[in-house]
C-alpha atoms as a PDB file:
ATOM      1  CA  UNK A   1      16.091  14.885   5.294  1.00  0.00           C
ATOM      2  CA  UNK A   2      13.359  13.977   2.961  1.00  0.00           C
ATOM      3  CA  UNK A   3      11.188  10.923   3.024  1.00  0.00           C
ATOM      4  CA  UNK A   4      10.554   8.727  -0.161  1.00  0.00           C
ATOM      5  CA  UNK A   5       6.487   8.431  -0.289  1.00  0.00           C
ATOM      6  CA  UNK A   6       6.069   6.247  -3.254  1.00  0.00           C
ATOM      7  CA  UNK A   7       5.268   3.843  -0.786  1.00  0.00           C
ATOM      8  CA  UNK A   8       2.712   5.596   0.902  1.00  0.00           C
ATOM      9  CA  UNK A   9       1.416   7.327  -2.136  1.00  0.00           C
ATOM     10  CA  UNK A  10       0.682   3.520  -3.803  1.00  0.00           C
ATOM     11  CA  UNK A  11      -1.045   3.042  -0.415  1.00  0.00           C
ATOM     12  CA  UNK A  12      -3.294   5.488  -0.697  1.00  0.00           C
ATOM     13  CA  UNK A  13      -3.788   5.448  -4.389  1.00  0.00           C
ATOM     14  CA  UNK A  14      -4.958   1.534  -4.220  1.00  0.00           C
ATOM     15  CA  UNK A  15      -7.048   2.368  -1.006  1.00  0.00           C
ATOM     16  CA  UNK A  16      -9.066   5.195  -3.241  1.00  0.00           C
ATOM     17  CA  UNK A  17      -9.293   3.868  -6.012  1.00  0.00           C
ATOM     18  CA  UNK A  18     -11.376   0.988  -5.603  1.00  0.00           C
ATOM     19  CA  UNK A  19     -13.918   3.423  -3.237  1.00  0.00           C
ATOM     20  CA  UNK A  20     -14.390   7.132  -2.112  1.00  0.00           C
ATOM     21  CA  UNK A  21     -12.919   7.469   1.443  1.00  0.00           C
ATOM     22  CA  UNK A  22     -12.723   9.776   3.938  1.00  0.00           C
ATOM     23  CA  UNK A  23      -9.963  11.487   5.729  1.00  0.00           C
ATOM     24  CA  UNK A  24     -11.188   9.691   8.902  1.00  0.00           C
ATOM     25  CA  UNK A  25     -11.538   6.230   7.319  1.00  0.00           C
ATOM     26  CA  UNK A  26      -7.926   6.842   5.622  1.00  0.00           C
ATOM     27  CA  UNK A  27      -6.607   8.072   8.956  1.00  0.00           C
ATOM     28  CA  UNK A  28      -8.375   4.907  10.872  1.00  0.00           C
ATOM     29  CA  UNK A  29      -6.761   2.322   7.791  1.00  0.00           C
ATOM     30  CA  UNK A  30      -3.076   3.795   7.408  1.00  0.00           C
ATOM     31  CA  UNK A  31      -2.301   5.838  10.402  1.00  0.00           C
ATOM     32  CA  UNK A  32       0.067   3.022  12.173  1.00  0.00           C
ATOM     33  CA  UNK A  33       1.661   3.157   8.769  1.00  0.00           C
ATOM     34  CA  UNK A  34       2.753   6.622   8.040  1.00  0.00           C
ATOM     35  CA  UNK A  35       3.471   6.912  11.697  1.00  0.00           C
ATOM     36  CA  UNK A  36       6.355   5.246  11.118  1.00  0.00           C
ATOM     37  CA  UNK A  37       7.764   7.354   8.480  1.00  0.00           C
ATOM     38  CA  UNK A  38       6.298  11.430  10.044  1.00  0.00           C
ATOM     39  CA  UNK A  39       8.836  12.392  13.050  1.00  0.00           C
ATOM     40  CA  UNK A  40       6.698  12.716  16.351  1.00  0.00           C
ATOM     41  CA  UNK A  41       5.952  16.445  16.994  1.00  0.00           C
ATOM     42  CA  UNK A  42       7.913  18.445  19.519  1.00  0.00           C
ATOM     43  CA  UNK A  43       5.997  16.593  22.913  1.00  0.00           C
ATOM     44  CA  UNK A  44       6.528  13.294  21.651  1.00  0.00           C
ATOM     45  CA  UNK A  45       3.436  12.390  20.042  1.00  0.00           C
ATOM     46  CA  UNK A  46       2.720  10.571  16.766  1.00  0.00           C
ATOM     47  CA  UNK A  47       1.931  12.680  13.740  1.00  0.00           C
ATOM     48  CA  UNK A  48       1.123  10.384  11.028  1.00  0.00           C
ATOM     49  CA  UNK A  49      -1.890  11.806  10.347  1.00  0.00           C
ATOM     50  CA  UNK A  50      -0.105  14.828   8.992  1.00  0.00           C
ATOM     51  CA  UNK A  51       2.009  13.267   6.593  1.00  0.00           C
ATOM     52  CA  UNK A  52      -1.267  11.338   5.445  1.00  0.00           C
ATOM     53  CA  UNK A  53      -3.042  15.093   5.093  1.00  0.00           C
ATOM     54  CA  UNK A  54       0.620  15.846   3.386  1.00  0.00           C
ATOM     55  CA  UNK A  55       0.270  13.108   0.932  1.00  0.00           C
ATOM     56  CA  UNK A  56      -3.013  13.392  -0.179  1.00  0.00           C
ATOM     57  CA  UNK A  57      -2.766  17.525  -1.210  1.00  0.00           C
ATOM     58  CA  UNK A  58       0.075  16.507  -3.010  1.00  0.00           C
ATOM     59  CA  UNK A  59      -1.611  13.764  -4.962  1.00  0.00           C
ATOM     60  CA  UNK A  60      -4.349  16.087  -5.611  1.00  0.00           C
ATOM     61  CA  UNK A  61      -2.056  18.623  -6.721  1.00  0.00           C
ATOM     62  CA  UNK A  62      -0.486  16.065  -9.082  1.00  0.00           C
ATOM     63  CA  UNK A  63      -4.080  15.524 -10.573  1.00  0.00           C
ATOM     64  CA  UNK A  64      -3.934  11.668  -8.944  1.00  0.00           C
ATOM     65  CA  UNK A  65      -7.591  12.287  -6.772  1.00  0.00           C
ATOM     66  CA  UNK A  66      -9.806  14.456  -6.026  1.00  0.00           C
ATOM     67  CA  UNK A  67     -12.165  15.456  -3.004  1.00  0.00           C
ATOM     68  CA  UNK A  68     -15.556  15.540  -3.244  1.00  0.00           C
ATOM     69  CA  UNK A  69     -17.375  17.183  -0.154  1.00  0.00           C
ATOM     70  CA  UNK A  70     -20.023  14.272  -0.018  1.00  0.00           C
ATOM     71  CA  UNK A  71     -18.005  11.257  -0.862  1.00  0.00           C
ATOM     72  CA  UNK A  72     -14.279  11.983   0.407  1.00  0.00           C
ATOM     73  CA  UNK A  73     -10.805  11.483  -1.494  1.00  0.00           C
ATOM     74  CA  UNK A  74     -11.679   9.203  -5.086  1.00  0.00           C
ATOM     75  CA  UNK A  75      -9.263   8.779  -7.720  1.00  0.00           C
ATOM     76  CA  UNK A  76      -9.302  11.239 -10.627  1.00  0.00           C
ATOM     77  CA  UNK A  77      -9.449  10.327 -14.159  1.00  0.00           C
ATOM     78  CA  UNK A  78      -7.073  13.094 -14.969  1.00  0.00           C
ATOM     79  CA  UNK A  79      -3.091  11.613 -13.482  1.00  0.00           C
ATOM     80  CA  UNK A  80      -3.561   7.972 -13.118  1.00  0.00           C
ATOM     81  CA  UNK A  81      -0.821   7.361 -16.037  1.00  0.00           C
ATOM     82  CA  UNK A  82       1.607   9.553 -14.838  1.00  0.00           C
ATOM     83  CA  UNK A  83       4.278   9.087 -11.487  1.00  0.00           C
ATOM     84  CA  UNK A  84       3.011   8.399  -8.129  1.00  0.00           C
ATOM     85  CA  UNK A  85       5.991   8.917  -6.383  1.00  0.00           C
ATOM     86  CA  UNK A  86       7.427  11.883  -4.711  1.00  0.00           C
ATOM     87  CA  UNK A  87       9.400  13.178  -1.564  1.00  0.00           C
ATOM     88  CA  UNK A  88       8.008  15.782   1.086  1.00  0.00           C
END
């Protein structure tokens, strides 16, 4: 079963786009979120996180950000016209 993450992929996008953010800050501002959406892992627990990590390699795959060791996750000026959707 696949998820749609257009959703969550707009979330992010808007988040990063107006300033550079960490993994940690993105984790700390969505995690309730996507926790909704990721299936808890084999004990039980809550793995949003992952689908967050999930999301954002795919974005920068797509050419939507890009991470900067100093800054974090900002929005790339390569991508921002084209889809922002996708499924995992």
């Amino acid at each position: 079963m696949s998820i749609d993450c257009t959703h969550l992929d707009a979330l992010l996008l808007e988040s990063i786009e107006r300033i550079p953010k960490t993994f940690a800050e993105l984790r700390a501002e969505f995690e309730s979120e996507f926790n909704k959406h990721a299936k808890p892992n084999r004990y039980g627990d809550e793995n949003g996180w992952r689908l967050i990590d999930r999301r954002l390699q795919a974005l920068r795959k797509a050419g939507h950000i890009k991470f900067n060791s100093k800054l974090g996750w900002s929005a790339s000026s390569i991508g921002r016209s084209g889809e922002r959707g996708g499924e995992v």
